[in-house]
C-alpha atoms as a PDB file:
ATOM      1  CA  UNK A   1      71.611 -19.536 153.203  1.00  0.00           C
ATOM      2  CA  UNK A   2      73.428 -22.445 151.138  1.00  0.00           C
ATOM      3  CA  UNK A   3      73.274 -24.603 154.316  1.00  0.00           C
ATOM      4  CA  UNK A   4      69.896 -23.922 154.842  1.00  0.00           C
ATOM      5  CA  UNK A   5      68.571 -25.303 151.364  1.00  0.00           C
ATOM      6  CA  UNK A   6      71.172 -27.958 151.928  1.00  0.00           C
ATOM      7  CA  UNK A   7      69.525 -29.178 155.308  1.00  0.00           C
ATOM      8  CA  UNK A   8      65.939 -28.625 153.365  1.00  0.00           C
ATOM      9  CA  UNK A   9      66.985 -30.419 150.492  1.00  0.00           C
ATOM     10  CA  UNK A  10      68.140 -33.203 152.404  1.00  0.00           C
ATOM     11  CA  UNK A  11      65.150 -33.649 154.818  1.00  0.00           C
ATOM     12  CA  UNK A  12      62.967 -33.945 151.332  1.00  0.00           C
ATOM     13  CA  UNK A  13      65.106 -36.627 149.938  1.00  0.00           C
ATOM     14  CA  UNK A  14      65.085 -38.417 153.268  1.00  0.00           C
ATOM     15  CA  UNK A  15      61.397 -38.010 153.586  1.00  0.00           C
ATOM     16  CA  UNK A  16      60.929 -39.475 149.826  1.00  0.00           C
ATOM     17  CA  UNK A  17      63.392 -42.306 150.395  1.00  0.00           C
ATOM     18  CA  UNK A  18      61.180 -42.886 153.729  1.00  0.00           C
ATOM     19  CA  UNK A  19      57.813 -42.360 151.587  1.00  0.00           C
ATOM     20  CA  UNK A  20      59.129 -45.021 148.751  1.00  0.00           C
ATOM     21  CA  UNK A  21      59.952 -47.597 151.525  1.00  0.00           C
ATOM     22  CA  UNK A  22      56.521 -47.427 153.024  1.00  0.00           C
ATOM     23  CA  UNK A  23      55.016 -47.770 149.624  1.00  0.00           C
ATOM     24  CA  UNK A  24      56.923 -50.755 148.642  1.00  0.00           C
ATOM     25  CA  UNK A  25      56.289 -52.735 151.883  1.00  0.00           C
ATOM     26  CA  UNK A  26      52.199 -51.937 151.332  1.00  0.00           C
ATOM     27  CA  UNK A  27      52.503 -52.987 147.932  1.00  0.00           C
ATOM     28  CA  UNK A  28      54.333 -56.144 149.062  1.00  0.00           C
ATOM     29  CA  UNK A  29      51.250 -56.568 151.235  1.00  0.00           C
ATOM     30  CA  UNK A  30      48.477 -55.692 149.363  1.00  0.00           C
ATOM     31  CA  UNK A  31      49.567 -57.944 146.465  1.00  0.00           C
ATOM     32  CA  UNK A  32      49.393 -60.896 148.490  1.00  0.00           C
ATOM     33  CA  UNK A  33      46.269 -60.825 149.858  1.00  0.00           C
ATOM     34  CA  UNK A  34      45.509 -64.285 148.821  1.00  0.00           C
ATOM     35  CA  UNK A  35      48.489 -65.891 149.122  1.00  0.00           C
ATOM     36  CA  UNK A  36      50.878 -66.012 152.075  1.00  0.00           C
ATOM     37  CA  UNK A  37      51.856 -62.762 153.204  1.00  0.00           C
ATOM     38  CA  UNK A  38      55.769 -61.647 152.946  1.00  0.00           C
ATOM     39  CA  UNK A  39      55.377 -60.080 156.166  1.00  0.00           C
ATOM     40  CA  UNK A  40      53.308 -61.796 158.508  1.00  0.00           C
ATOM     41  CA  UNK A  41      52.387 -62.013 162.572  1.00  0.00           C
ATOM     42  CA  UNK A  42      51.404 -65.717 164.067  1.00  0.00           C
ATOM     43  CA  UNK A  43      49.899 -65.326 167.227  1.00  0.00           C
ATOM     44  CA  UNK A  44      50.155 -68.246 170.012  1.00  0.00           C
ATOM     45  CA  UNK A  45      48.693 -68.669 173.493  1.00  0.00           C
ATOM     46  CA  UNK A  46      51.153 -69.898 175.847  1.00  0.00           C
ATOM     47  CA  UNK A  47      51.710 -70.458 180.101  1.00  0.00           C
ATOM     48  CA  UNK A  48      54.561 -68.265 181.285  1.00  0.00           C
ATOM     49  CA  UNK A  49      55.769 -67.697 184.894  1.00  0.00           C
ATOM     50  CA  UNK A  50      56.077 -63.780 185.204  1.00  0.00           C
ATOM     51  CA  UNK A  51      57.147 -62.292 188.571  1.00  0.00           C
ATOM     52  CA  UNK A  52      56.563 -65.899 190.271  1.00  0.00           C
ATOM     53  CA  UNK A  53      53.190 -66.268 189.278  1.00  0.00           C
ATOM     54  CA  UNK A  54      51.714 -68.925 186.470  1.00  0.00           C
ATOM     55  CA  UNK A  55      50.325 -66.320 183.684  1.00  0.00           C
ATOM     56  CA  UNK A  56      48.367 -66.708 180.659  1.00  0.00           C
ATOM     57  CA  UNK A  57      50.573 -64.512 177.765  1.00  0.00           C
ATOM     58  CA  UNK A  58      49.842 -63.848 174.113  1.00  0.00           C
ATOM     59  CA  UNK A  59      53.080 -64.546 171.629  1.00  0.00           C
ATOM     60  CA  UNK A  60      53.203 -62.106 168.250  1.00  0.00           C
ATOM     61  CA  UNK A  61      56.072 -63.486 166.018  1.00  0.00           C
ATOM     62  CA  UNK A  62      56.456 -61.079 163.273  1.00  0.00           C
ATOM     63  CA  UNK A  63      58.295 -62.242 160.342  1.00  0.00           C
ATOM     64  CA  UNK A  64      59.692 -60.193 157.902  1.00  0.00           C
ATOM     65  CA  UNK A  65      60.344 -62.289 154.832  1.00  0.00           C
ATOM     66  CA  UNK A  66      60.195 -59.205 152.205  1.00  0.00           C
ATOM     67  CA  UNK A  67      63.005 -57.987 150.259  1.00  0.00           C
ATOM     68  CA  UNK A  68      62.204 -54.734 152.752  1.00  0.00           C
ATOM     69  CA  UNK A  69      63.476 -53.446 155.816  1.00  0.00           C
ATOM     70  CA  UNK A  70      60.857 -52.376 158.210  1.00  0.00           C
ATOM     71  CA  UNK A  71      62.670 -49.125 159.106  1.00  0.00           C
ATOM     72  CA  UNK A  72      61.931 -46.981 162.034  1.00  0.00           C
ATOM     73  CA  UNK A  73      58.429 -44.870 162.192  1.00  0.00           C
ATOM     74  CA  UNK A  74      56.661 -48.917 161.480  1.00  0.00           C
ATOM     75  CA  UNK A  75      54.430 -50.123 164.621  1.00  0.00           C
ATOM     76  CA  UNK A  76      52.910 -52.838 165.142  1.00  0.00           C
ATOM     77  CA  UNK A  77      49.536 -52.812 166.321  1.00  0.00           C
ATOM     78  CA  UNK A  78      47.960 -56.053 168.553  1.00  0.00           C
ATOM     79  CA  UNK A  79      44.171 -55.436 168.966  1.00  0.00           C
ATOM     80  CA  UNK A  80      42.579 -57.715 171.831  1.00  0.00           C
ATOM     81  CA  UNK A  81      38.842 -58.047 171.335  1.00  0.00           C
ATOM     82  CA  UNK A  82      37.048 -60.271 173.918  1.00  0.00           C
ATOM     83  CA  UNK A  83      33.801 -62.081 172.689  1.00  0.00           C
ATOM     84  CA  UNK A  84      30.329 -60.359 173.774  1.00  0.00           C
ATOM     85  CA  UNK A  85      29.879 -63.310 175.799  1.00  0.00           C
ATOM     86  CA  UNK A  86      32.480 -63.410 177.630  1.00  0.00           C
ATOM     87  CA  UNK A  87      31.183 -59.936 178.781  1.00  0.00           C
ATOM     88  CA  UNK A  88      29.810 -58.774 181.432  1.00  0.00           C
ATOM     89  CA  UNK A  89      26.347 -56.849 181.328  1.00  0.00           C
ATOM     90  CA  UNK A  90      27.920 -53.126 182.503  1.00  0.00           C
ATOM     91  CA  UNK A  91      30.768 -53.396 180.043  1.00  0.00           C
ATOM     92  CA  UNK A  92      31.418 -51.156 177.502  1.00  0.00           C
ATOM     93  CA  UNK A  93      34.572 -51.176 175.439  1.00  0.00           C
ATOM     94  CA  UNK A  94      35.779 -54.665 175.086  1.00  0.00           C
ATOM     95  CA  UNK A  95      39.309 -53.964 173.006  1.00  0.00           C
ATOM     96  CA  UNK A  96      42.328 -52.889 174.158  1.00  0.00           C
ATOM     97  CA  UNK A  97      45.082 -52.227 170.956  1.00  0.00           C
ATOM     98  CA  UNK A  98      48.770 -52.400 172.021  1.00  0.00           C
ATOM     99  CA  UNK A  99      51.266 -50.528 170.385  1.00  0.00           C
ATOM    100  CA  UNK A 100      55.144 -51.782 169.667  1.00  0.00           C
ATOM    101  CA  UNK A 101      57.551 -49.201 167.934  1.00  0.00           C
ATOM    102  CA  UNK A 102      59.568 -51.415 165.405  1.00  0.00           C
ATOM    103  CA  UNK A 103      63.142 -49.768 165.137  1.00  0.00           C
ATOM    104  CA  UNK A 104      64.228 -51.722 162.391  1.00  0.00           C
ATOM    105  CA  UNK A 105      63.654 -55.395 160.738  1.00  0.00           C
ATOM    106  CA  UNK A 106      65.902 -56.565 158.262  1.00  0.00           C
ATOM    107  CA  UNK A 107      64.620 -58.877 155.404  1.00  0.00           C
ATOM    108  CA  UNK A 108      64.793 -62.327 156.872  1.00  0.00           C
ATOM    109  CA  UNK A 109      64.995 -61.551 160.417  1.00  0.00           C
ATOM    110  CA  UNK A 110      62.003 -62.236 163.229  1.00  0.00           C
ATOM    111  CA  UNK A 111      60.821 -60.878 166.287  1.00  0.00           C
ATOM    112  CA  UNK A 112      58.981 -62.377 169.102  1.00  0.00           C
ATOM    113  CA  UNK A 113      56.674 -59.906 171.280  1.00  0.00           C
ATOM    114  CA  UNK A 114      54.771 -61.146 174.463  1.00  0.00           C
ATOM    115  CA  UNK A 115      51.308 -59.892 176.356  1.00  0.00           C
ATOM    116  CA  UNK A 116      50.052 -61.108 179.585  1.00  0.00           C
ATOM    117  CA  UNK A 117      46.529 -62.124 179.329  1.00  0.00           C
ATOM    118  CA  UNK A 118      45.512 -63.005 182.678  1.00  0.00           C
ATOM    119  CA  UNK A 119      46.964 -65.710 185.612  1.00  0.00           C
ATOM    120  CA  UNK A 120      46.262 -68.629 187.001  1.00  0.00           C
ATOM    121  CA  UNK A 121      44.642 -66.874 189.852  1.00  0.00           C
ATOM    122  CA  UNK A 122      42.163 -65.201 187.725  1.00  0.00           C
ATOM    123  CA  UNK A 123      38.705 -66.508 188.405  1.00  0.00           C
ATOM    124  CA  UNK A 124      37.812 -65.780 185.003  1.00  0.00           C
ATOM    125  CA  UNK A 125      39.512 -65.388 181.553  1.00  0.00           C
ATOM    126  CA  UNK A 126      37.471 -63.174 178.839  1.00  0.00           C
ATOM    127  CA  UNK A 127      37.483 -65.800 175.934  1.00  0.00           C
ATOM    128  CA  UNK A 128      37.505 -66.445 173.429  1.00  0.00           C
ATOM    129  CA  UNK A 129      40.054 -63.349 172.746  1.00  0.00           C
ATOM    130  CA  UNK A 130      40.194 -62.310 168.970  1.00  0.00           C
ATOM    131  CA  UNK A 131      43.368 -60.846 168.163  1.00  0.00           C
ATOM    132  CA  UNK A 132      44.167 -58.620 165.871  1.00  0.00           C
ATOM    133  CA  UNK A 133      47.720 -57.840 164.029  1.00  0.00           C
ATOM    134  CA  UNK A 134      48.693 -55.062 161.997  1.00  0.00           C
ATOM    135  CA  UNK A 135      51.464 -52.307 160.476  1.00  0.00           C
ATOM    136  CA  UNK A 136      50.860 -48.981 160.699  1.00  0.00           C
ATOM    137  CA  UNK A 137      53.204 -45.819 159.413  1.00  0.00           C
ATOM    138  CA  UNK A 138      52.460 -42.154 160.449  1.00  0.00           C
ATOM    139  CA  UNK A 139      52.142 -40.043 157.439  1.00  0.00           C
ATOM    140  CA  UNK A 140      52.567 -37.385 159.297  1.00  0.00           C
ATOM    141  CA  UNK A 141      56.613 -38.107 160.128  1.00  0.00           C
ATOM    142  CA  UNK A 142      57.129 -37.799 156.370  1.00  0.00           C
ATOM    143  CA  UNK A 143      54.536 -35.072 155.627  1.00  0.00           C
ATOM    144  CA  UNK A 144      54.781 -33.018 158.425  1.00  0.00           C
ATOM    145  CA  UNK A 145      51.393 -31.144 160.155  1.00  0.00           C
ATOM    146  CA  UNK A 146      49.458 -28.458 159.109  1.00  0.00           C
ATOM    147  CA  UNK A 147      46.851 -27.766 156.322  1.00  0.00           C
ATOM    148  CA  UNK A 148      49.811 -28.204 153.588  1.00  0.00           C
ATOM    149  CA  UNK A 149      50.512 -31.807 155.216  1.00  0.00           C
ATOM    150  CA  UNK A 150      46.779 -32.961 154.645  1.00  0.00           C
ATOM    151  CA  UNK A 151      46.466 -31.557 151.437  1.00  0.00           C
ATOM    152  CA  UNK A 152      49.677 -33.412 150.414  1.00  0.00           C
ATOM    153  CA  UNK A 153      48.300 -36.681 151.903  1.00  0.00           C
ATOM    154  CA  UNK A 154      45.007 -36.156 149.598  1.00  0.00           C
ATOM    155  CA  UNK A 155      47.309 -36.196 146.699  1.00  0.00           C
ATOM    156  CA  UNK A 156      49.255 -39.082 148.030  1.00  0.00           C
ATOM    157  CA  UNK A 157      46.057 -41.409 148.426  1.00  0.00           C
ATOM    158  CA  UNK A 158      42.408 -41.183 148.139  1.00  0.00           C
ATOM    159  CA  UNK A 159      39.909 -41.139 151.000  1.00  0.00           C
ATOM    160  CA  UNK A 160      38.909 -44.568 149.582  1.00  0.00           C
ATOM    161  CA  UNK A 161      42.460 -46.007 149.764  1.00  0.00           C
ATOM    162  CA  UNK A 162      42.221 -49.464 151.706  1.00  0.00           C
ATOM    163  CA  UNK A 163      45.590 -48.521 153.093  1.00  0.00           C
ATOM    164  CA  UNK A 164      44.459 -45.668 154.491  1.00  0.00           C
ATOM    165  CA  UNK A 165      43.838 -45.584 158.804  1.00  0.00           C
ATOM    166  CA  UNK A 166      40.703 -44.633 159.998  1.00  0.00           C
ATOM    167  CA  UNK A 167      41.903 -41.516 161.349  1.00  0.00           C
ATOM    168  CA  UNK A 168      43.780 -40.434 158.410  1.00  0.00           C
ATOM    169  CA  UNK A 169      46.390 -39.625 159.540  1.00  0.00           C
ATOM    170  CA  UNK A 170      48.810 -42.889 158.181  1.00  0.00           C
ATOM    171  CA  UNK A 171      48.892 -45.892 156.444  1.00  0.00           C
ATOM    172  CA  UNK A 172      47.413 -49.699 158.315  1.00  0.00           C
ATOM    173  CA  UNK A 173      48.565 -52.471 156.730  1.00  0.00           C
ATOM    174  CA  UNK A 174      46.648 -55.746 158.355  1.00  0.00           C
ATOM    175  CA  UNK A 175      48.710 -58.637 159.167  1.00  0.00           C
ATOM    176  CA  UNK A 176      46.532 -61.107 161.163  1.00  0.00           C
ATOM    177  CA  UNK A 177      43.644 -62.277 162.932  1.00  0.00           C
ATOM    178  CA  UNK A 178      42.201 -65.121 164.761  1.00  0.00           C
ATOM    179  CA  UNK A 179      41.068 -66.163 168.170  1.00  0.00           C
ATOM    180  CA  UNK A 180      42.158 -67.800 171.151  1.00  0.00           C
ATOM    181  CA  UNK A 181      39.421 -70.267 172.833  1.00  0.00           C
ATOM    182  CA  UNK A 182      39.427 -71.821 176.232  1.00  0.00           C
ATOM    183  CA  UNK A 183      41.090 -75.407 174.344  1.00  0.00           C
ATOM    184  CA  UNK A 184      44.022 -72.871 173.391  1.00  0.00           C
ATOM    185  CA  UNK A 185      44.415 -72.118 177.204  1.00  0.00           C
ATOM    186  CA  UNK A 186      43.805 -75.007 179.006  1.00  0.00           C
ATOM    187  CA  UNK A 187      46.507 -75.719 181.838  1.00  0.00           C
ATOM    188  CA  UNK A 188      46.858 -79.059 184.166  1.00  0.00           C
ATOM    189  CA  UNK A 189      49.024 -78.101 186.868  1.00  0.00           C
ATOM    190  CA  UNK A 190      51.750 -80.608 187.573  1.00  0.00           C
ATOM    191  CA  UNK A 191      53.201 -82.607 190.241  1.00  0.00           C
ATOM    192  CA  UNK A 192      56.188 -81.180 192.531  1.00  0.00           C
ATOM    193  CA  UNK A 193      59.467 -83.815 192.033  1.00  0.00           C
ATOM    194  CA  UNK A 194      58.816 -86.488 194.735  1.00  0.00           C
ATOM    195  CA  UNK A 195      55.374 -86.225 195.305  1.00  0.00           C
ATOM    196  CA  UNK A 196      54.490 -89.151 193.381  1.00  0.00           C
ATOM    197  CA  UNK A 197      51.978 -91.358 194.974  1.00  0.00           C
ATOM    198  CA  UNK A 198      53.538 -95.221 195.148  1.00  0.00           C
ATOM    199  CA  UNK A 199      51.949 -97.710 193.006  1.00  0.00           C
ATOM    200  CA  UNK A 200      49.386-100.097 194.397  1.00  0.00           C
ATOM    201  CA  UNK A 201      50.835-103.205 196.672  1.00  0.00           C
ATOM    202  CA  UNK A 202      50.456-106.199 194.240  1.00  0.00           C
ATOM    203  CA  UNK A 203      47.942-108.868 195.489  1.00  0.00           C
ATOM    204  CA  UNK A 204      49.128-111.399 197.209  1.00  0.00           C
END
């Protein structure tokens, strides 16, 4: 019986350490919102050659520059949203969200993450892309489920909480947004060594 309060007793204090980490970084956040952000995610369009074929990709470079570690149970969350005009008529859901476990950033350190957008053989690109960045923390990994888990999260923050994810369930923190045009991902294929036309003959 003593090691089972033991094991109990230190699951809570790992769950509080865990819950007093999460609150710190979204404080971090949330009192920045006008300056620059101790945590942040720049997003770049680039040309990459994946699998031997010229590819449009998405770079997220997420910075942590906090006094915090992001620890593991953080994900990062890249919403693509393509513009209603570069829609077609049939289509329905434009945004696809991808989702990268973060296992652990140290204060100070960076890391780079990469989409594919579309290739060079692509007849058409949807753009402009608006891309969205953000944390987000399960609650439920600290809390547990069940009725006594949701209950505890209504303590822990109010329906009205900006922090709070639409489904409840954890915290989203936003990082980022903006939008990648055509200009962004314009490409001018070049020359193969050796091919160089000659230069005119001089006149006589």
């Amino acid at each position: 019986r003593v090691s089972f309060l033991k094991k109990a007793v230190d699951q809570k204090n790992r769950a509080l350490a865990s819950l007093n980490q999460v609150m710190n970084v979204s404080a971090a956040l949330l009192s920045s919102q006008e300056g620059q952000k101790p945590i942040a995610c720049t997003v770049t369009a680039n040309w990459s050659c994946l699998l031997l074929q010229e590819t449009v990709t998405i770079s997220c470079l997420l910075e942590n520059c906090s006094e915090y570690s992001l620890e593991e149970g953080w994900t990062l969350c890249v919403q693509l949203l393509a513009s209603p005009c570069a829609l077609e008529e049939d289509s329905v859901d434009s945004a696809t969200t991808f989702t990268f476990p973060i296992n652990q950033l140290l204060p100070g350190n960076k890391r780079e993450l990469t989409l594919p957008v579309g290739s060079a053989a692509d007849t058409k690109l949807d753009l402009p892309l608006t891309i969205s960045c953000a944390l987000y923390y399960s609650l439920r990994d600290i809390l547990g489920s069940g009725s006594d888990s949701s209950e505890a999260l209504d303590d822990l923050l109010p329906d009205d909480s900006p922090i709070l994810s639409p489904d409840r369930e954890g915290i989203c923190l936003p990082l980022s947004e903006c939008t990648i045009d055509m200009l962004q991902c314009l490409h001018f294929e070049s020359q193969p060594p050796g091919t160089d036309s000659p230069p005119p003959a001089a006149d006589p």
